[in-house]
N, C-alpha and C. Protein backbone atom coordinates (compact mmCIF):
# COMPACT_ATOMS: atom_id res chain seq x y z
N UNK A 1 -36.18 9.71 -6.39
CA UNK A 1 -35.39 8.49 -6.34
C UNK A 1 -36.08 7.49 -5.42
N UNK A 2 -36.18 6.21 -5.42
CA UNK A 2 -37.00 5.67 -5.26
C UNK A 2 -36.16 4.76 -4.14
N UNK A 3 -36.63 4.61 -2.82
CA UNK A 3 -35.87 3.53 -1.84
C UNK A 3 -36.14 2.37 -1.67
N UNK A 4 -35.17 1.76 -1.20
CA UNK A 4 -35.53 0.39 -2.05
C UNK A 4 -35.28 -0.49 -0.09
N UNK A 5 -36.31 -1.26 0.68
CA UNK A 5 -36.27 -1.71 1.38
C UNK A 5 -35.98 -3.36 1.86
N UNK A 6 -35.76 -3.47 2.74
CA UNK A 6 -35.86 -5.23 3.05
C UNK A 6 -37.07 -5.54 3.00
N UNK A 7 -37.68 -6.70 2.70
CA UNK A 7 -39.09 -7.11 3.42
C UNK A 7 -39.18 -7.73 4.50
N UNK A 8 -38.05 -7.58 5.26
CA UNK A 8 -38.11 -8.25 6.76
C UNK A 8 -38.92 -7.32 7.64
N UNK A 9 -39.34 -7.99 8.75
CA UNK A 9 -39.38 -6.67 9.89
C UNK A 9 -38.41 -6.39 10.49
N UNK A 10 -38.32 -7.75 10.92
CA UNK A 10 -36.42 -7.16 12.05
C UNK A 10 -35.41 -7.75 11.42
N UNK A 11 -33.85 -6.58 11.54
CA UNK A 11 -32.81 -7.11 11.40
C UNK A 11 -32.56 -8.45 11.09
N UNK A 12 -32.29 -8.90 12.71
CA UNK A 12 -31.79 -10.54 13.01
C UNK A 12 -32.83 -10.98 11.78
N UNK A 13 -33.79 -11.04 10.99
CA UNK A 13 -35.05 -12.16 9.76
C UNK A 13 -34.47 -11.73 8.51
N UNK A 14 -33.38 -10.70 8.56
CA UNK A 14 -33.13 -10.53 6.85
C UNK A 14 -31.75 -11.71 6.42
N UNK A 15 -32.49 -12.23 5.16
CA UNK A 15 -31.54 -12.93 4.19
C UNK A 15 -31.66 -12.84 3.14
N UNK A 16 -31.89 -11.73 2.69
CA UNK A 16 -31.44 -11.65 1.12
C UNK A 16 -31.66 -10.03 1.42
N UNK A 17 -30.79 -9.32 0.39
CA UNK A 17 -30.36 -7.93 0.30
C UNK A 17 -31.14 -7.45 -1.15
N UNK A 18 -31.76 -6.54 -1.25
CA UNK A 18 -32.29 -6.17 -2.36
C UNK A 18 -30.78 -5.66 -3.78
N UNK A 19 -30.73 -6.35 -5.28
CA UNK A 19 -29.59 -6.81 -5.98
C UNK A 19 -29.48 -5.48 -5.85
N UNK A 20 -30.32 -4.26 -6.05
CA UNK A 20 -29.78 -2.55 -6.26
C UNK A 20 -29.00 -1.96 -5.56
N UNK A 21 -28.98 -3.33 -4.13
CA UNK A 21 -28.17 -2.30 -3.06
C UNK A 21 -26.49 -3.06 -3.22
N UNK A 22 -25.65 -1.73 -3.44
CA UNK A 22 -23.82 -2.39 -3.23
C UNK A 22 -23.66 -2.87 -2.09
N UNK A 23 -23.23 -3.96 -2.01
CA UNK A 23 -22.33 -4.86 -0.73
C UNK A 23 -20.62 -4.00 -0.86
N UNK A 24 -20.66 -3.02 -1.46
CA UNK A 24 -19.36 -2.20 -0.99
C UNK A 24 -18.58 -2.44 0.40
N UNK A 25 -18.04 -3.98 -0.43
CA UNK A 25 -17.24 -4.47 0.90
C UNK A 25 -15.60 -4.85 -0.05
N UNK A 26 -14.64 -5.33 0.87
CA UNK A 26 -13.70 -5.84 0.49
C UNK A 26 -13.35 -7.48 -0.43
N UNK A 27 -13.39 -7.67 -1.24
CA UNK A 27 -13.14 -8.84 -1.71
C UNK A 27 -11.49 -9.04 -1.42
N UNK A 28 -11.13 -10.35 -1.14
CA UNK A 28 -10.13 -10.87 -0.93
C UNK A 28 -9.20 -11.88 -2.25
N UNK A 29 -8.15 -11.04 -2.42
CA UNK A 29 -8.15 -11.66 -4.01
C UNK A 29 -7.20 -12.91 -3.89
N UNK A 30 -5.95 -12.02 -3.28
CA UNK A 30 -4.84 -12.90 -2.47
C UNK A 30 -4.07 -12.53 -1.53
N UNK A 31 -3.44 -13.36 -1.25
CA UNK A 31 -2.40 -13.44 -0.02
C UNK A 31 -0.73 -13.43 -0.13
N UNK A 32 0.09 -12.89 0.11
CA UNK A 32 1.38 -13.21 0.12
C UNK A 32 2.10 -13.12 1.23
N UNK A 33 3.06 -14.10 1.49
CA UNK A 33 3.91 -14.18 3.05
C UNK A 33 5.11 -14.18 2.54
N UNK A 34 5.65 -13.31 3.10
CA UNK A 34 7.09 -13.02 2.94
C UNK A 34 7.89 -14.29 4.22
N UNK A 35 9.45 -14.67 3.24
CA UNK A 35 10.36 -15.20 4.09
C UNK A 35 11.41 -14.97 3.30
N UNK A 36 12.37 -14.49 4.55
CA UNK A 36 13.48 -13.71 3.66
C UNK A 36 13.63 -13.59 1.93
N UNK A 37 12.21 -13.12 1.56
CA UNK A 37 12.02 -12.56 0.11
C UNK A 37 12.64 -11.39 -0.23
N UNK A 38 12.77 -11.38 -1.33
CA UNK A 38 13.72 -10.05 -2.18
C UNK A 38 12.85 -9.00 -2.21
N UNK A 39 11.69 -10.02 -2.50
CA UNK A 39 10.21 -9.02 -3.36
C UNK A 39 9.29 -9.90 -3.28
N UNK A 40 7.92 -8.80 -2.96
CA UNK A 40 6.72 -9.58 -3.06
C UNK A 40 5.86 -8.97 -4.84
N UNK A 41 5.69 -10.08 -5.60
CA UNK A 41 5.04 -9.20 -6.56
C UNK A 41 3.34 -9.90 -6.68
N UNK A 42 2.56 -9.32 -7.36
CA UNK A 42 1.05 -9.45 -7.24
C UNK A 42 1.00 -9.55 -9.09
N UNK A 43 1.20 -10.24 -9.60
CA UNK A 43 1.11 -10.49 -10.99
C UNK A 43 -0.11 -10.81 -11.64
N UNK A 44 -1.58 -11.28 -10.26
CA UNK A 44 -2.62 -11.47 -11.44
C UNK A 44 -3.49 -11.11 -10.54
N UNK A 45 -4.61 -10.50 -11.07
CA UNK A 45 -6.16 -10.17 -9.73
C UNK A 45 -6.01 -8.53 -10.46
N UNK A 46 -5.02 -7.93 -10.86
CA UNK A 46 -4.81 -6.37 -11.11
C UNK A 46 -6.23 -6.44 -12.53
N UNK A 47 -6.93 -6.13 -12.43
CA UNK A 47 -7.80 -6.23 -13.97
C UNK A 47 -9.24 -5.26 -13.69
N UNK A 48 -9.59 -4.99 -14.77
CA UNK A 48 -10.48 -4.15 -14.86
C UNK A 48 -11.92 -4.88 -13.84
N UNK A 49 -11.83 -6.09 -13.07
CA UNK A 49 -12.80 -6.26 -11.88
C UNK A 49 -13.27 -5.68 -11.55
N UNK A 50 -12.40 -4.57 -10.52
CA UNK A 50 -12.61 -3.62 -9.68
C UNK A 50 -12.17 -2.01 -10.48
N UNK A 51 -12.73 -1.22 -9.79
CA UNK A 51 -12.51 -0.01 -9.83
C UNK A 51 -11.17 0.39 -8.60
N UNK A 52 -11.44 -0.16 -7.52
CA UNK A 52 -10.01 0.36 -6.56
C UNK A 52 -9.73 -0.93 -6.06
N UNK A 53 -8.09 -1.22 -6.07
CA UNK A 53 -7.50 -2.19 -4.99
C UNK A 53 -7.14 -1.60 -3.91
N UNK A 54 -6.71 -2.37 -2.79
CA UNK A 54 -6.60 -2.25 -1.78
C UNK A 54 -5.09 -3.15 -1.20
N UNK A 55 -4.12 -2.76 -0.99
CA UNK A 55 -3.32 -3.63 -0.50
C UNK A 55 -3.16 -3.69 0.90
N UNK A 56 -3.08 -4.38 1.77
CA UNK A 56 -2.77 -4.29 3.52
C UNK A 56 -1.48 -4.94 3.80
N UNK A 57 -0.76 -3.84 4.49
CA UNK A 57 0.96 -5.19 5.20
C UNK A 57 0.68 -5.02 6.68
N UNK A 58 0.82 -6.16 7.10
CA UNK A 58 0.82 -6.67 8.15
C UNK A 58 1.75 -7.09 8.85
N UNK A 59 3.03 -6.40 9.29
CA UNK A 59 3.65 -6.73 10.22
C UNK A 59 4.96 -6.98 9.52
N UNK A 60 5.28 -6.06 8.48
CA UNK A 60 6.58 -5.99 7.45
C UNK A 60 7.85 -6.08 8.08
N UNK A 61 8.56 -7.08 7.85
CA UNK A 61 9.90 -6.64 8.76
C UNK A 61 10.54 -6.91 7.93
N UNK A 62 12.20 -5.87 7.79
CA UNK A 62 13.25 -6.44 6.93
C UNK A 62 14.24 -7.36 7.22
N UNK A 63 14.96 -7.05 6.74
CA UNK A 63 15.99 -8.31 7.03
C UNK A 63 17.50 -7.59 7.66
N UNK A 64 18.20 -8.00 8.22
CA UNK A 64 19.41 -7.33 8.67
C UNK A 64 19.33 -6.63 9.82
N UNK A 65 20.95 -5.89 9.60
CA UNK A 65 20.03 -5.22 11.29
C UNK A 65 20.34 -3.72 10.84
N UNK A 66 20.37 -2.83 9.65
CA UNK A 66 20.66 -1.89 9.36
C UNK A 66 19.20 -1.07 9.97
N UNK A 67 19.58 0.21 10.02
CA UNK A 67 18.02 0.91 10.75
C UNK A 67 17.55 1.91 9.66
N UNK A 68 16.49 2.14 9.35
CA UNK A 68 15.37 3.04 9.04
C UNK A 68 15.36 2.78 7.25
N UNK A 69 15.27 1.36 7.17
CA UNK A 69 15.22 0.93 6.05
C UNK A 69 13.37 1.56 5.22
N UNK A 70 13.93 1.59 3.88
CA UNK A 70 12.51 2.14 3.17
C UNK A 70 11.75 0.54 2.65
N UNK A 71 10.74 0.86 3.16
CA UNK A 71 9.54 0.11 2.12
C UNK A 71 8.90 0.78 0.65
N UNK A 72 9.36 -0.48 -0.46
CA UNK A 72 9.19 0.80 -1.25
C UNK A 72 8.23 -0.45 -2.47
N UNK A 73 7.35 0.81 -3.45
CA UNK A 73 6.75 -0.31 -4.71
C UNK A 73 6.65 0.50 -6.02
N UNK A 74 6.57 -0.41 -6.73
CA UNK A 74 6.28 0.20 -7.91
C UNK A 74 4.93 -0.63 -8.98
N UNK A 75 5.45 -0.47 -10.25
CA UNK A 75 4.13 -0.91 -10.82
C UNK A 75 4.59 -1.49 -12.22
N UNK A 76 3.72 -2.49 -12.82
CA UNK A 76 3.97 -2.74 -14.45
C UNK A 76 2.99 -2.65 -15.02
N UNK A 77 3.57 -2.18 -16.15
CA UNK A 77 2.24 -2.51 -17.55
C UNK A 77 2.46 -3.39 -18.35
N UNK A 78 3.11 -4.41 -18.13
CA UNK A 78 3.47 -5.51 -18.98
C UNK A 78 3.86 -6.98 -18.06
N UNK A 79 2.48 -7.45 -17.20
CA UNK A 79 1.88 -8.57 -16.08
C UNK A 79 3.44 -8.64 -15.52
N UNK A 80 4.48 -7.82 -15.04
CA UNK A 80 5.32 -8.28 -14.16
C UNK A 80 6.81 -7.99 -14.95
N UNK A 81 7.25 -7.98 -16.12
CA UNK A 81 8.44 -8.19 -16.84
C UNK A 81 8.93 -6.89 -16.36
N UNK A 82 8.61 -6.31 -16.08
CA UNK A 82 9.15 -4.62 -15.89
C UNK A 82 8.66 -3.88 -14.93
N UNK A 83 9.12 -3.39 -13.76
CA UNK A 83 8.30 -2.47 -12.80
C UNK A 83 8.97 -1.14 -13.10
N UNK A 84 8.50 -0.41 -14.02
CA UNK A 84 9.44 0.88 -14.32
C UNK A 84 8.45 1.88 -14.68
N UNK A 85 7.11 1.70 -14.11
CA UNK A 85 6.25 3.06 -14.99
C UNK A 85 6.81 4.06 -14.22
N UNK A 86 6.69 5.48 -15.04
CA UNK A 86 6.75 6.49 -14.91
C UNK A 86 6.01 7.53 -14.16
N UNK A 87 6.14 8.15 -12.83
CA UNK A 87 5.15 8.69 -11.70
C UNK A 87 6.12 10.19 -11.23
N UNK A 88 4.64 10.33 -10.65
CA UNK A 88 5.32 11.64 -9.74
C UNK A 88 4.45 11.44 -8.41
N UNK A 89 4.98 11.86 -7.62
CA UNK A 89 4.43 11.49 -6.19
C UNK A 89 4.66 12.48 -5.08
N UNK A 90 4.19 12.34 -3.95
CA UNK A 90 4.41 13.06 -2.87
C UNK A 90 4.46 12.39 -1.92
N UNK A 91 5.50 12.71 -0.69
CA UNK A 91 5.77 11.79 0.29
C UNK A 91 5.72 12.91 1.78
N UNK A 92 4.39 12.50 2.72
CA UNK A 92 4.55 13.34 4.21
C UNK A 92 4.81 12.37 4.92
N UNK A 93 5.16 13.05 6.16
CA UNK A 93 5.38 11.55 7.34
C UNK A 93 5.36 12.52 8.93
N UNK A 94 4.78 11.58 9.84
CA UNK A 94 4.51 12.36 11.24
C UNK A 94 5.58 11.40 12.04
N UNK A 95 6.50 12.12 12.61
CA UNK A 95 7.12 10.90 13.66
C UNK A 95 6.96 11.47 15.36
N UNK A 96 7.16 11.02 16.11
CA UNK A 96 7.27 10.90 17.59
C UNK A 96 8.28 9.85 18.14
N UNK A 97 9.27 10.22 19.32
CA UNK A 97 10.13 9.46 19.72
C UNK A 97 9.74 8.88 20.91
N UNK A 98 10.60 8.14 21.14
CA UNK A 98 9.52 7.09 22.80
C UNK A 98 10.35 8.43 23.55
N UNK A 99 11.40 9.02 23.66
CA UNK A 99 11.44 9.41 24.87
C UNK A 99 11.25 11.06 25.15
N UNK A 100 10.13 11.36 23.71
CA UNK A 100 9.17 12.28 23.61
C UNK A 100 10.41 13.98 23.72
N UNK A 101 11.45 13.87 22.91
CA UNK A 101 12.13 14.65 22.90
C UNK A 101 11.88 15.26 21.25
N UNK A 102 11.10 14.54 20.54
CA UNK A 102 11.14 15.68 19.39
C UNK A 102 9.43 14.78 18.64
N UNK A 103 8.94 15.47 18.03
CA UNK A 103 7.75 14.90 17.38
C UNK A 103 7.12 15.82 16.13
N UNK A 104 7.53 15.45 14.91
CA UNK A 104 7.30 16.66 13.75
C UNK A 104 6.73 15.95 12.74
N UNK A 105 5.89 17.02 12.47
CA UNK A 105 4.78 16.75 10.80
C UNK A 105 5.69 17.79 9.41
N UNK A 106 5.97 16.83 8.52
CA UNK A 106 7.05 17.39 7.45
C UNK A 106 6.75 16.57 6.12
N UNK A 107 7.22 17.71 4.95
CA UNK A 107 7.12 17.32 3.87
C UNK A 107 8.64 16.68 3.78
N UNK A 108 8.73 15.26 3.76
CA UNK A 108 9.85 14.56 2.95
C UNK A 108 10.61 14.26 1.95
N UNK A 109 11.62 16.07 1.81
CA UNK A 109 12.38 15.97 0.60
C UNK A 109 13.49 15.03 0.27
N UNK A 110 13.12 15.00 -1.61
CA UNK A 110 14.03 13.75 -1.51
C UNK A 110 13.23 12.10 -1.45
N UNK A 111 12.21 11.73 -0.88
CA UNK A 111 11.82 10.88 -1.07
C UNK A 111 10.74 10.57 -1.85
N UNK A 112 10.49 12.03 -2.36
CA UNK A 112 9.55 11.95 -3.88
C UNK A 112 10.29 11.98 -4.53
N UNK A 113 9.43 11.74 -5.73
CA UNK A 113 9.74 11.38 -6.97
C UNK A 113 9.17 12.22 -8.23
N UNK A 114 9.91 13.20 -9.22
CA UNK A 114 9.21 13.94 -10.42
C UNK A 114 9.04 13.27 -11.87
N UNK A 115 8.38 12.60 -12.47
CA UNK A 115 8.61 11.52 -13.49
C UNK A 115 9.82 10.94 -13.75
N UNK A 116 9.74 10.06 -12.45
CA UNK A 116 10.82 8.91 -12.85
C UNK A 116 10.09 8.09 -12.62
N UNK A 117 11.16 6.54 -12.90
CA UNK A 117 10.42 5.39 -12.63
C UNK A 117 10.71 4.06 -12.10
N UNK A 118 11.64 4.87 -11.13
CA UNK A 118 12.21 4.14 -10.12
C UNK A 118 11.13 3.92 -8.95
N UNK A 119 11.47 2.74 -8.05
CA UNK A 119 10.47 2.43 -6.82
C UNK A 119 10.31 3.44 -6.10
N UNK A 120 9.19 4.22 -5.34
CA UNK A 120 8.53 4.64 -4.83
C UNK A 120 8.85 4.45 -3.14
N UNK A 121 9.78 4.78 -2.55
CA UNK A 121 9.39 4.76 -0.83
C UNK A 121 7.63 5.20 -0.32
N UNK A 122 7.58 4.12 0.56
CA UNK A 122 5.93 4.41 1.58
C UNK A 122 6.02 4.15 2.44
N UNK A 123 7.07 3.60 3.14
CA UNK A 123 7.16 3.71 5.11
C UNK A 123 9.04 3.76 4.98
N UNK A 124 8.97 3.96 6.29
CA UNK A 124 10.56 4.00 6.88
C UNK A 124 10.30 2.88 7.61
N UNK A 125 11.48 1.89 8.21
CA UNK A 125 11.35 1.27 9.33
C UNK A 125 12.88 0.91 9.68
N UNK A 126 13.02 0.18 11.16
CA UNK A 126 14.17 -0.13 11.42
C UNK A 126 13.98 -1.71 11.59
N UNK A 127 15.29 -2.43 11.28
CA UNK A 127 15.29 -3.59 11.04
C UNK A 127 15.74 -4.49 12.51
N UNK A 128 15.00 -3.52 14.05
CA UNK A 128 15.34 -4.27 15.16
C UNK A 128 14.58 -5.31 15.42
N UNK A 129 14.47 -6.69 16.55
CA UNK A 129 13.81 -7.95 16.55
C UNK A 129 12.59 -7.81 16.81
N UNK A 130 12.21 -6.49 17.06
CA UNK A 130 10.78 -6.48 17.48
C UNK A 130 9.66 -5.28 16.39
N UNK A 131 10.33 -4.94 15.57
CA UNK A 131 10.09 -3.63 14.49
C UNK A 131 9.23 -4.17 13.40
N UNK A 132 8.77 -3.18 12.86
CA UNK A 132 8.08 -4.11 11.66
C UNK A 132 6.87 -2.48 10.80
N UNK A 133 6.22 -2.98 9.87
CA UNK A 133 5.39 -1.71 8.98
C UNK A 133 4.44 -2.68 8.56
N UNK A 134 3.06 -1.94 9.15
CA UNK A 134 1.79 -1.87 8.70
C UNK A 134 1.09 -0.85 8.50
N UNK A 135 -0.23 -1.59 7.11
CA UNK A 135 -0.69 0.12 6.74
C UNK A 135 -1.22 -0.58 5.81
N UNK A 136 -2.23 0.59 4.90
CA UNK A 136 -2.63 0.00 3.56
C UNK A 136 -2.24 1.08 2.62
N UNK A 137 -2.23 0.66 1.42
CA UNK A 137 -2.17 1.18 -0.27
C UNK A 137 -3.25 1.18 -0.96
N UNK A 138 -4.10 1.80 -1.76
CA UNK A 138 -4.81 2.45 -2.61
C UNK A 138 -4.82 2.55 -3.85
N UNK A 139 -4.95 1.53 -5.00
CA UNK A 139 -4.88 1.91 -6.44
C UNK A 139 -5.57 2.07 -6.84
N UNK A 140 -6.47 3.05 -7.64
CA UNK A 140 -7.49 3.05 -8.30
C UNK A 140 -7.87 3.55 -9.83
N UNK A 141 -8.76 2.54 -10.23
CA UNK A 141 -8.97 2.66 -11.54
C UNK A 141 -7.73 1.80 -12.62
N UNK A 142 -6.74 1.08 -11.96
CA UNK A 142 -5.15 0.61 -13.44
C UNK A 142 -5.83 -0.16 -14.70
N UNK A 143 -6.87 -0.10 -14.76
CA UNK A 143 -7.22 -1.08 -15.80
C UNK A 143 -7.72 0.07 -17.17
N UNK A 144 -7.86 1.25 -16.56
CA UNK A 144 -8.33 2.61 -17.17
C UNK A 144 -7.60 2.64 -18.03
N UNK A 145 -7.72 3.23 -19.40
CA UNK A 145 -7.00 3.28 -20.67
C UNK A 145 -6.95 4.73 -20.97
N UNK A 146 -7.65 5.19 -20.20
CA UNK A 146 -7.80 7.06 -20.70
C UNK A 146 -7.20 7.88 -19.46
N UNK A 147 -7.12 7.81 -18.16
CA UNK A 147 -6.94 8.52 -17.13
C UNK A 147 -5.59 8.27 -17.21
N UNK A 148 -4.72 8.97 -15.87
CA UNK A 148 -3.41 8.10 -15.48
C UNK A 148 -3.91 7.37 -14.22
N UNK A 149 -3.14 6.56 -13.44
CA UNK A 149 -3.91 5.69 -12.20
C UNK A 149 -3.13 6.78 -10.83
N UNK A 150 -3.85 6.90 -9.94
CA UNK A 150 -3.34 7.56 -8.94
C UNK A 150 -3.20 6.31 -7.38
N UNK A 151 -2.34 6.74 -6.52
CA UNK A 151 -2.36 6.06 -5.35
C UNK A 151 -2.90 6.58 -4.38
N UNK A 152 -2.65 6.18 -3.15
CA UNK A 152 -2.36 6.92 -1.64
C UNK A 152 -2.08 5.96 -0.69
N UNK A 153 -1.12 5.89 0.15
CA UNK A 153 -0.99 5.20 1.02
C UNK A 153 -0.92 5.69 2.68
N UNK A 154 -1.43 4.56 3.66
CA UNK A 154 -1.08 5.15 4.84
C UNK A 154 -0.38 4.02 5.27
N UNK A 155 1.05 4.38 6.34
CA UNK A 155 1.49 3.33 7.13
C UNK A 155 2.32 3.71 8.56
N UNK A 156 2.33 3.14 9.12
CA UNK A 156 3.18 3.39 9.96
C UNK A 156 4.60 2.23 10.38
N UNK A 157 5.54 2.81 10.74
CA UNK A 157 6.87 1.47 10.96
C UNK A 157 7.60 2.58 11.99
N UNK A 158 8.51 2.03 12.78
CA UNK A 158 9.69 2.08 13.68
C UNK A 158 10.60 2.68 12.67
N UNK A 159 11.09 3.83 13.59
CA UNK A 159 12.05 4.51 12.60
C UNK A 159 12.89 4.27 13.99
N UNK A 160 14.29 4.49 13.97
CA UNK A 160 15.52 5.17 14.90
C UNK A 160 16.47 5.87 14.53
N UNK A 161 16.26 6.97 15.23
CA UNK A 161 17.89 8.61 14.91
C UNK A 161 18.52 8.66 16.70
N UNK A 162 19.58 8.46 16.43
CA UNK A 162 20.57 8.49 17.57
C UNK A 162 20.06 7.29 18.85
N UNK A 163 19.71 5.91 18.22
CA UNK A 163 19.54 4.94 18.66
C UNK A 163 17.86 5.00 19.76
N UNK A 164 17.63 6.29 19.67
CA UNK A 164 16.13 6.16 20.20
C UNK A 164 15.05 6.08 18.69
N UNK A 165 14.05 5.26 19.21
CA UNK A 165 12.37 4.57 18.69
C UNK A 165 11.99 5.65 18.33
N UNK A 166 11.08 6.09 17.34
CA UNK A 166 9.94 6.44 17.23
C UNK A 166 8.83 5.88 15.96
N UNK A 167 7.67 6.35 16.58
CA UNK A 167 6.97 5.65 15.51
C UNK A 167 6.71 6.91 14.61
N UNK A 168 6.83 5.88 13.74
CA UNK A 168 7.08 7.14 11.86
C UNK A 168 6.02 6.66 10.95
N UNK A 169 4.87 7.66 10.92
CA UNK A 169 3.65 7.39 9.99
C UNK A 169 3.75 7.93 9.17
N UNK A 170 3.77 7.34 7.68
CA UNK A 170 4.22 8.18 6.47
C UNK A 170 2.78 7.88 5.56
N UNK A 171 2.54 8.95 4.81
CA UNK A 171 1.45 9.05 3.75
C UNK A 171 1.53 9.54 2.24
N UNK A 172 2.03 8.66 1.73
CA UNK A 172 2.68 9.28 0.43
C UNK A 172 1.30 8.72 -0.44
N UNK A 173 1.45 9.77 -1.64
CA UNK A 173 0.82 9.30 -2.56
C UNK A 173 1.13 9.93 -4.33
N UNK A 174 0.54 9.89 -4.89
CA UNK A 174 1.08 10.12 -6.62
C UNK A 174 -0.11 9.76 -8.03
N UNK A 175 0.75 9.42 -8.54
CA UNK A 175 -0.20 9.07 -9.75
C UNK A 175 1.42 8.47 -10.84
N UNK A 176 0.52 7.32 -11.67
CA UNK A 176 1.22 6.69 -12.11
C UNK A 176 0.87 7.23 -13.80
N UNK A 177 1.91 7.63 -14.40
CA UNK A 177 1.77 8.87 -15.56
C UNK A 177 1.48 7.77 -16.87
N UNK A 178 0.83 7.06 -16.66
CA UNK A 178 0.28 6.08 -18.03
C UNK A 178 -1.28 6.11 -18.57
N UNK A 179 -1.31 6.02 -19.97
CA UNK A 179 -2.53 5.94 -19.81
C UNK A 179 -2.71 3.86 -20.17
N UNK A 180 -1.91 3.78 -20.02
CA UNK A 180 -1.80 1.90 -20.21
C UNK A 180 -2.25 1.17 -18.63
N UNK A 181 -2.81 -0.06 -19.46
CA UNK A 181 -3.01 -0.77 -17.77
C UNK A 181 -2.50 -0.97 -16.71
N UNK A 182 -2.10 -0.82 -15.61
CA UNK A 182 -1.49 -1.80 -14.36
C UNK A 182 -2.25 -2.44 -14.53
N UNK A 183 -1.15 -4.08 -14.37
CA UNK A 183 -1.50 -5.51 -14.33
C UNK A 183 -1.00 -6.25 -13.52
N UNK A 184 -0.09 -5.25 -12.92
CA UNK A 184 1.07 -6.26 -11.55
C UNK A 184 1.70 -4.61 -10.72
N UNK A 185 2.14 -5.47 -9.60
CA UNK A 185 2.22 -4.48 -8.55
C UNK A 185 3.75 -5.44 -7.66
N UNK A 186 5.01 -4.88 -7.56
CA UNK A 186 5.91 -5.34 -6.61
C UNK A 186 6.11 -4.48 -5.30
N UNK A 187 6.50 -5.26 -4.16
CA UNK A 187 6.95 -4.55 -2.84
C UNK A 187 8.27 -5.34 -2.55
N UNK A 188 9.15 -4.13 -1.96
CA UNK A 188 10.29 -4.59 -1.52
C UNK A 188 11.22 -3.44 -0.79
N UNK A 189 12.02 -3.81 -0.06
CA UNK A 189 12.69 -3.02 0.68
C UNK A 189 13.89 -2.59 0.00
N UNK A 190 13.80 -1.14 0.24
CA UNK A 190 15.18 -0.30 -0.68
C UNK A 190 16.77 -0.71 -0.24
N UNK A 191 16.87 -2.14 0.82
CA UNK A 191 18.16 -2.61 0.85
C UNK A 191 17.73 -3.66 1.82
N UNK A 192 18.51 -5.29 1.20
CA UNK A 192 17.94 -6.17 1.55
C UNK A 192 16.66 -6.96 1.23
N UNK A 193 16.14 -7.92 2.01
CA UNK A 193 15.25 -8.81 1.96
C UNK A 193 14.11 -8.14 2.61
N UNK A 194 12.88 -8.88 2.32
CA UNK A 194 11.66 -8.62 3.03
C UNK A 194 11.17 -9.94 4.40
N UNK A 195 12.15 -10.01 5.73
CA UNK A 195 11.93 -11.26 6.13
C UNK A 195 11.04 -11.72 6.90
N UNK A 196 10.17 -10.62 6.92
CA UNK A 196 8.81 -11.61 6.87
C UNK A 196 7.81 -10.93 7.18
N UNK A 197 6.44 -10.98 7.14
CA UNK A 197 5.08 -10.14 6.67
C UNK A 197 4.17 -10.86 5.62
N UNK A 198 3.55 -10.31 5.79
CA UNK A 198 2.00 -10.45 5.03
C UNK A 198 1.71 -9.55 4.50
N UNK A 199 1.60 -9.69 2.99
CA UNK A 199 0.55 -8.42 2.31
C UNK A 199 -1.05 -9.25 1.80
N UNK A 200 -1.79 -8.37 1.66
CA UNK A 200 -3.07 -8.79 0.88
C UNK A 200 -3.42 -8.07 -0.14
N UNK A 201 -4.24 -8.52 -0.68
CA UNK A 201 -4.76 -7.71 -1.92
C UNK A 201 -6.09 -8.10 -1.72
N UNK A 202 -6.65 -6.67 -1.78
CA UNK A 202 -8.76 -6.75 -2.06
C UNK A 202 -8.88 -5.97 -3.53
N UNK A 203 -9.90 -6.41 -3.84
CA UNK A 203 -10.77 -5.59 -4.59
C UNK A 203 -12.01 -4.94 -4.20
N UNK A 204 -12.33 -3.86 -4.49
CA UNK A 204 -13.25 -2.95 -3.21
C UNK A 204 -14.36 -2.47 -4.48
N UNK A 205 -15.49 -3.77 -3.60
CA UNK A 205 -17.27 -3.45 -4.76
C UNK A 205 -17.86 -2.49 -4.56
């Protein structure tokens, strides 16, 4: 196999990259800002471009003051009219309390899902003034016509049981049981609004 070099000598003199080599970086497709939104949905950028998206939330907070609200998404095969594909999934989560009285790694029954096609929980959080869920999501391959599309997500958010904090890192992931495109992608909280955060969307070269 044959290596393929710069013709610079040093670092700091290179400007141009030989075309063979991947810039396997993040492309930035779009942006969405939540304000007291229902739902964030991603209706166009989903396309056979890329091989994996990438979603990032940044600082998710819900709305109200109810506690250990779910962040949850799902998916369409028809650019947005329907988020109802059909999945099976798995949901873990690590929590720790601030006042370090309990801290456990557990499979989260109940918050998977066996081919249904209802929304998907991927963080817990509580809806206090300072709380909020960040993390990223993982789709890869939805434009595939032969596979099914699989996920994985990592995040972490503020959970509270008996009015004490902890931080609750959940890692769920699945596969979406189609062999049809994802073309759109919604996020939203399993009660209430989304009132305010940032998601992104990359496509990853």
């Amino acid at each position: 196999m044959a290596l393929n070099f710069c013709n610079n000598n040093s670092l700091s003199a290179i400007t141009t990259i030989p075309a063979s080599i991947s810039g396997g970086g993040l492309n930035l497709i779009s942006t969405q800002t939540a304000s007291s939104s229902s739902s964030l949905s991603f209706t166009t950028g989903i396309d056979s471009t890329y091989k994996e998206y990438v979603f990032k939330f940044i600082n998710i907070h819900p709305s109200g003051s109810a506690d250990s609200l779910g962040f949850t998404f799902n998916a369409s095969i028809d650019g947005g009219s329907n988020y109802n594909v059909t999945k099976t999934t798995t949901f873990c989560n690590a929590y720790h309390f601030e006042d370090d009285n309990a801290a456990v790694l557990q499979y989260s029954t109940g918050t998977d899902i066996a081919q249904g096609t209802g929304y998907q929980s991927i963080a817990f959080s509580a809806a206090n003034s300072d709380d909020s869920i960040s993390g990223t999501l993982h789709l890869f391959d939805p434009s595939n016509t032969t596979f099914v599309k699989h996920f994985v997500a990592s995040l972490n958010g503020v959970f509270i049981d008996s009015s004490v904090s902890s931080t609750n890192y959940t890692f769920p992931a699945g596969y979406f049981n189609t062999t049809s495109a994802i073309d759109a992608v919604d996020f939203k909280m399993a009660s209430g609004n989304i009132d305010s955060g940032v998601i992104k969307l990359y496509g990853v070269s």
